[in-house]
PDB file of N, CA and C in Angstrom:
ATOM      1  N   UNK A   1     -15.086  -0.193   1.148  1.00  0.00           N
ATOM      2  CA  UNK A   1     -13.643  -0.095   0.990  1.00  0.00           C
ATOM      3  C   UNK A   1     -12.979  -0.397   2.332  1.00  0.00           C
ATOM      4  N   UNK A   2     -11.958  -0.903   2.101  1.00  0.00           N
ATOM      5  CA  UNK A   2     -11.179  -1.267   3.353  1.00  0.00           C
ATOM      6  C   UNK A   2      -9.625  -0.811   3.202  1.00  0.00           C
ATOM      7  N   UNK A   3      -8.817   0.203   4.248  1.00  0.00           N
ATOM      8  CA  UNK A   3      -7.799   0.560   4.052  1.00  0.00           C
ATOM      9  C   UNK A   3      -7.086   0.053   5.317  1.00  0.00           C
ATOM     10  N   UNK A   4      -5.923  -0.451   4.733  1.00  0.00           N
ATOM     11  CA  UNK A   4      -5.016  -1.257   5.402  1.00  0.00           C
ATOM     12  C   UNK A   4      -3.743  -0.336   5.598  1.00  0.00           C
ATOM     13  N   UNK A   5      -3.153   0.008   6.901  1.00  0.00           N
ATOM     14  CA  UNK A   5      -1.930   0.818   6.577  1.00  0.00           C
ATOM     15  C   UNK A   5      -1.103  -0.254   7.889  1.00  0.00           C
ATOM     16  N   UNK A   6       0.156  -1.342   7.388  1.00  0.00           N
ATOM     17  CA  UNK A   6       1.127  -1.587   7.436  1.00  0.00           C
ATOM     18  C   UNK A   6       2.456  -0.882   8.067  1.00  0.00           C
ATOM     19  N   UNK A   7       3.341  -1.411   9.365  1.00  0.00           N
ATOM     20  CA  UNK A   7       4.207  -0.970   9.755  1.00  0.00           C
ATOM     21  C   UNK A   7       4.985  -1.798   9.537  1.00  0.00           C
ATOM     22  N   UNK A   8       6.222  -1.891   8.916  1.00  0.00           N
ATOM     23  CA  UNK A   8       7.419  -2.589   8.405  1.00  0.00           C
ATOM     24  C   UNK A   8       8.937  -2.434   8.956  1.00  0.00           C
ATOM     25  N   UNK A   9       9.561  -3.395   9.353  1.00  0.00           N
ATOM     26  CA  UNK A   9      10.879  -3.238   9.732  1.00  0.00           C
ATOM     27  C   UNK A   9      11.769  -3.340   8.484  1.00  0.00           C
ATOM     28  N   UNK A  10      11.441  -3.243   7.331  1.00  0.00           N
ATOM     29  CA  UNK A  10      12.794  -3.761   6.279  1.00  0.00           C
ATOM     30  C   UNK A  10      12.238  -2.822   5.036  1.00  0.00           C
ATOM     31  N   UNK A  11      12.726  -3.136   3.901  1.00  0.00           N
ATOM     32  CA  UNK A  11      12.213  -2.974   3.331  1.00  0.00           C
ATOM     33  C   UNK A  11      12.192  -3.851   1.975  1.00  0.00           C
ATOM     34  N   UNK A  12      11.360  -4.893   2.877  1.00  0.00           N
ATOM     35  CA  UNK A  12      10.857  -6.186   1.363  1.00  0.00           C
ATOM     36  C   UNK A  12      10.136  -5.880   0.605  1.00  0.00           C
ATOM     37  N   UNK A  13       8.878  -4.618   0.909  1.00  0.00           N
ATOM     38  CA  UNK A  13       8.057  -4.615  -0.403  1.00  0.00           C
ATOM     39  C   UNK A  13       8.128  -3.483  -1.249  1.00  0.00           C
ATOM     40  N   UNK A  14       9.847  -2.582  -1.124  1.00  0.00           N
ATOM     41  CA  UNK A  14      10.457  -2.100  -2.404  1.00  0.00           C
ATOM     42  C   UNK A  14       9.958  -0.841  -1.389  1.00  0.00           C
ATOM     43  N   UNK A  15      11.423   0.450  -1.696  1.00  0.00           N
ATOM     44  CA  UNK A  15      11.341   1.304  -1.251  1.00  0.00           C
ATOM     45  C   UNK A  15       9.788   2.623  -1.683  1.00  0.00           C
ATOM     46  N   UNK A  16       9.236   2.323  -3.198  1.00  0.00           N
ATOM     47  CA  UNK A  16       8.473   2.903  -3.489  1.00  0.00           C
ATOM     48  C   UNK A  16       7.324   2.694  -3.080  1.00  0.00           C
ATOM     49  N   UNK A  17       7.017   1.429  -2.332  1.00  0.00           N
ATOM     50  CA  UNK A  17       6.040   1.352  -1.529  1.00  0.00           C
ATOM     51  C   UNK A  17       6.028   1.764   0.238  1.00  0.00           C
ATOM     52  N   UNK A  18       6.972   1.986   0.514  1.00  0.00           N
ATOM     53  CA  UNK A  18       7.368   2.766   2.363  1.00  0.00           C
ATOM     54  C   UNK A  18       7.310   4.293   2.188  1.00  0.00           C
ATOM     55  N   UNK A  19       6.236   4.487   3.053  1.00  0.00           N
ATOM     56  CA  UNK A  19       6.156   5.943   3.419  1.00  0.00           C
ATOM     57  C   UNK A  19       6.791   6.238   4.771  1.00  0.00           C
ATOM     58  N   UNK A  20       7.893   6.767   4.823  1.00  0.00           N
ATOM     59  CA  UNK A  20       8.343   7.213   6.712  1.00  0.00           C
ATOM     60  C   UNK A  20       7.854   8.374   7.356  1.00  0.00           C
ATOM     61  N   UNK A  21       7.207   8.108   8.488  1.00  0.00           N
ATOM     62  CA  UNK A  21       6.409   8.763   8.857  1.00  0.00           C
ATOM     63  C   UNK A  21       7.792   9.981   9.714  1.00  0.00           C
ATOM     64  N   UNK A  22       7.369  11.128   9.427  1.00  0.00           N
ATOM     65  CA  UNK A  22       8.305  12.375   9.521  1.00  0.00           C
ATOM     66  C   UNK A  22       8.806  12.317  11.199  1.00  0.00           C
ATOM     67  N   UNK A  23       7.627  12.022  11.759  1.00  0.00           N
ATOM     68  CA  UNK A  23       7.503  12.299  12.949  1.00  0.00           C
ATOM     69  C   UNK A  23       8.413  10.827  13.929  1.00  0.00           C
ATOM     70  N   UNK A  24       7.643   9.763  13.534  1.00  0.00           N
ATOM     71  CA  UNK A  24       8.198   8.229  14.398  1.00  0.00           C
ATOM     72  C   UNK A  24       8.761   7.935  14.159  1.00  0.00           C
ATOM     73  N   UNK A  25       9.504   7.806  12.322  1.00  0.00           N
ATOM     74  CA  UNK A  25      10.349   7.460  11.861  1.00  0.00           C
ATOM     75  C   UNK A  25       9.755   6.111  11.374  1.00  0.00           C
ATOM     76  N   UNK A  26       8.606   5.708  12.017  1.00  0.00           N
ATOM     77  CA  UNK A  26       7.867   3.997  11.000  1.00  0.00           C
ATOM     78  C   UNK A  26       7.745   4.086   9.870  1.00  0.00           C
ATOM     79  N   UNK A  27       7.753   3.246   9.279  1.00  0.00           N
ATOM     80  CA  UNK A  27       7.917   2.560   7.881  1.00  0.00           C
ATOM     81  C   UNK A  27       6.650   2.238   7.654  1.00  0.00           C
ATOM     82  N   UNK A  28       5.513   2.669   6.651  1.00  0.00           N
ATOM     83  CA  UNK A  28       4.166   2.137   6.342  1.00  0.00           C
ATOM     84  C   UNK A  28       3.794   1.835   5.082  1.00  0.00           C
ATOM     85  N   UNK A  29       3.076   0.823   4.853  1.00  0.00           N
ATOM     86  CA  UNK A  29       2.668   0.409   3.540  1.00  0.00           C
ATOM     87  C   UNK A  29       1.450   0.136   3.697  1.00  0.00           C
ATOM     88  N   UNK A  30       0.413   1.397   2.600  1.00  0.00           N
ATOM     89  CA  UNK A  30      -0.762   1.598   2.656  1.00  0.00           C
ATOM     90  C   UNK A  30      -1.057   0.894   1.359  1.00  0.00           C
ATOM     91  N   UNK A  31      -2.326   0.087   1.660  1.00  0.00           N
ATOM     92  CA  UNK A  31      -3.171  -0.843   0.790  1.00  0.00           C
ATOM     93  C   UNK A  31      -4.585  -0.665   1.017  1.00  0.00           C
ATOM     94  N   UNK A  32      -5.192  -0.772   0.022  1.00  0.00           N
ATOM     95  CA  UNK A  32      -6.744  -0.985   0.124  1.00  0.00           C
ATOM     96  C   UNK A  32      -7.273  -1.845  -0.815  1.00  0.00           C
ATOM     97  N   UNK A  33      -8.721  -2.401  -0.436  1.00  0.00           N
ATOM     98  CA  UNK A  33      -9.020  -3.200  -1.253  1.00  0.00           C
ATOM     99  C   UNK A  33     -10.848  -2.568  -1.624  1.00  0.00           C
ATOM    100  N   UNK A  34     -10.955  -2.449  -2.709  1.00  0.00           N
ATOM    101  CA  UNK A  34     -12.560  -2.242  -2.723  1.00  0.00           C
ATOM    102  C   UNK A  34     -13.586  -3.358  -3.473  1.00  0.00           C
ATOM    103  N   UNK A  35     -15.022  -3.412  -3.514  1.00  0.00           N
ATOM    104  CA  UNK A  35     -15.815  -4.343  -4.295  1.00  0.00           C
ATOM    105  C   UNK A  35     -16.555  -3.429  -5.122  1.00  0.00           C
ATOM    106  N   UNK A  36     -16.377  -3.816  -6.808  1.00  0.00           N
ATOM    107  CA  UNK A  36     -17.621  -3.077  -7.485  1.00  0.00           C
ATOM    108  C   UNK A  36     -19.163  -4.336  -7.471  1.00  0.00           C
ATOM    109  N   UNK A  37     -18.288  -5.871  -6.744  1.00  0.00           N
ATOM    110  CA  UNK A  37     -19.697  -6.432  -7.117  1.00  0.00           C
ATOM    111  C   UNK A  37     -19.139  -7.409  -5.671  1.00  0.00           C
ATOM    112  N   UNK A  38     -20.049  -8.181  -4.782  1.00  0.00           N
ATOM    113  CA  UNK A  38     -19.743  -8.420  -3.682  1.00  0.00           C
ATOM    114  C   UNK A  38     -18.700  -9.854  -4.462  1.00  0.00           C
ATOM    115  N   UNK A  39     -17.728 -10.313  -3.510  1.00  0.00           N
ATOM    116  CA  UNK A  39     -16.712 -11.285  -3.592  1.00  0.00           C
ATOM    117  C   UNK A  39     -15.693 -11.042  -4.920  1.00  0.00           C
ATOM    118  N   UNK A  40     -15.796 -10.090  -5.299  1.00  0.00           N
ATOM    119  CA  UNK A  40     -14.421  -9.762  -6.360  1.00  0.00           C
ATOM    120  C   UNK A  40     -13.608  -8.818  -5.573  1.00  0.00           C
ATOM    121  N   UNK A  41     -13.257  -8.137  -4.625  1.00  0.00           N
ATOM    122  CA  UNK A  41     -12.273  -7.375  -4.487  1.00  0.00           C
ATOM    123  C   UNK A  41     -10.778  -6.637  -5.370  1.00  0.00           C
ATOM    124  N   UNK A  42     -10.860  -5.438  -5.468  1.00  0.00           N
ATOM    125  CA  UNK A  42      -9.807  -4.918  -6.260  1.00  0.00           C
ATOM    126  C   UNK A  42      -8.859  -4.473  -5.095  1.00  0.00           C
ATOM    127  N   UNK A  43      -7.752  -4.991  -5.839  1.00  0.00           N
ATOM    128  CA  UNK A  43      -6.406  -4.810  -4.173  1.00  0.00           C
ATOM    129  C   UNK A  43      -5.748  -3.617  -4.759  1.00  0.00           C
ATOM    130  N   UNK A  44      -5.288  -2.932  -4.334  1.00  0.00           N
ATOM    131  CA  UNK A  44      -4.521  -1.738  -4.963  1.00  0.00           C
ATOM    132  C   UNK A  44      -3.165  -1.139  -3.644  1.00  0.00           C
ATOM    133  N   UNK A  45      -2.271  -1.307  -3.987  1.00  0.00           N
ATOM    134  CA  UNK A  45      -0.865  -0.146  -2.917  1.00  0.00           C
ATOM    135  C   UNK A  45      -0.881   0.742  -3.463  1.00  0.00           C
ATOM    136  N   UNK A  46      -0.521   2.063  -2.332  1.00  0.00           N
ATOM    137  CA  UNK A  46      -0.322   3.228  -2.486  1.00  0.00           C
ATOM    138  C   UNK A  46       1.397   3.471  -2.627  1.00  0.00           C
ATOM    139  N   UNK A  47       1.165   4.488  -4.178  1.00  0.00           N
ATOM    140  CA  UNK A  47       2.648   4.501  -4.505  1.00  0.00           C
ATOM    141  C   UNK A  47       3.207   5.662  -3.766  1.00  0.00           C
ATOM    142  N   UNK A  48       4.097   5.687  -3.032  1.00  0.00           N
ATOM    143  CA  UNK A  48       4.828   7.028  -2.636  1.00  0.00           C
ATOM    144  C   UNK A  48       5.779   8.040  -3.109  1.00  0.00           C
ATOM    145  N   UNK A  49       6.153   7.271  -4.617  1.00  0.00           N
ATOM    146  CA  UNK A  49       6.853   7.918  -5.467  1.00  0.00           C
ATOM    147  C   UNK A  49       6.102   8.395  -6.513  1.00  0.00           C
ATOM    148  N   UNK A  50       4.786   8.063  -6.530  1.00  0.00           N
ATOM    149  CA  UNK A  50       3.887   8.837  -7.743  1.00  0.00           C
ATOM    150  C   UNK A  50       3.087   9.351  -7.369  1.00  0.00           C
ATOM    151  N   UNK A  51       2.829   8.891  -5.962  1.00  0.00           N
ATOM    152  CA  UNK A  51       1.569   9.768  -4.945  1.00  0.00           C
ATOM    153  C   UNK A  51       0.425   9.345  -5.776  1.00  0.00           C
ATOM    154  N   UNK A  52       0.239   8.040  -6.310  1.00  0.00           N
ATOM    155  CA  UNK A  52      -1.236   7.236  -6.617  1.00  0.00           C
ATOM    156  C   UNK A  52      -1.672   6.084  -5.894  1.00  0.00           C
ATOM    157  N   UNK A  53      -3.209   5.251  -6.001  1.00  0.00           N
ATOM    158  CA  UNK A  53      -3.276   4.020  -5.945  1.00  0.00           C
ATOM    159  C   UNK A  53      -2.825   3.679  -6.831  1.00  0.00           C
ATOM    160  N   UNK A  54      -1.991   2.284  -7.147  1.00  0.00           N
ATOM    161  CA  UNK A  54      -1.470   1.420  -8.080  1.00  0.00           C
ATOM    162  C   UNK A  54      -2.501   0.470  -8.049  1.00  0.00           C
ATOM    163  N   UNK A  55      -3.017  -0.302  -9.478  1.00  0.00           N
ATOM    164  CA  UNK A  55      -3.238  -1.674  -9.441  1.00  0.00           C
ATOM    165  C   UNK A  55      -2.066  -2.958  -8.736  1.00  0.00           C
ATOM    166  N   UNK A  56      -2.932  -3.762  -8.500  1.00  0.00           N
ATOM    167  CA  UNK A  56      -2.301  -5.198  -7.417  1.00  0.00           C
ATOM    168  C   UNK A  56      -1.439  -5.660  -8.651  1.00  0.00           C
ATOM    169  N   UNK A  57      -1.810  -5.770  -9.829  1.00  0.00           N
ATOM    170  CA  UNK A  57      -0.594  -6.372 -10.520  1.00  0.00           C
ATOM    171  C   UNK A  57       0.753  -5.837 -10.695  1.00  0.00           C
ATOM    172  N   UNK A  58       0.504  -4.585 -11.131  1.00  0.00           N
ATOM    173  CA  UNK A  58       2.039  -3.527 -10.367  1.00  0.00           C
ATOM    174  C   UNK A  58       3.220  -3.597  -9.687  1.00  0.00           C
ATOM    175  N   UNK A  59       2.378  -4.465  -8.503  1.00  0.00           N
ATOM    176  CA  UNK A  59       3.413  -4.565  -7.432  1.00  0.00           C
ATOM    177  C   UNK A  59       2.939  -5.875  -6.875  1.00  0.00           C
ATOM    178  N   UNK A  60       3.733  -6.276  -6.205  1.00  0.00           N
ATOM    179  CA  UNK A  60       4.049  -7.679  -5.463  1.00  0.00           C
ATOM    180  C   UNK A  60       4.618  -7.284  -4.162  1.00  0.00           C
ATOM    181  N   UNK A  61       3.170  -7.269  -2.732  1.00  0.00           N
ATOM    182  CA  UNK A  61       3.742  -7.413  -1.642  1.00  0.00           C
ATOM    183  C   UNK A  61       4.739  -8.857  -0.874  1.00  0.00           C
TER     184      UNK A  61
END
């Protein structure tokens, strides 16, 4: 598994995907991607309004 966490100045990839960090005030958009078989990868964002991984089709970074 590979987790990707994103710092953002705007907010292009939709407020339900930005977590603000309490403390810095940054803007982050957490993603991961895992393999159940090598070269397929499953992409998934973390929702901050449902507090889940989402499937990649879901959302559009």
């Amino acid at each position: 598994m590979i987790e990707l966490h994103t710092v953002v100045q705007d907010h292009a990839p939709g407020a339900r995907w930005i977590h603000t960090d309490s403390l810095t005030q940054e803007k982050v958009v957490k993603e991961r991607w895992t393999w159940a078989v090598p070269g397929a990868p499953k992409r998934q964002g973390f929702d901050v309004e449902k507090n889940i991984w989402a499937e990649d089709a879901v959302r559009q970074l």
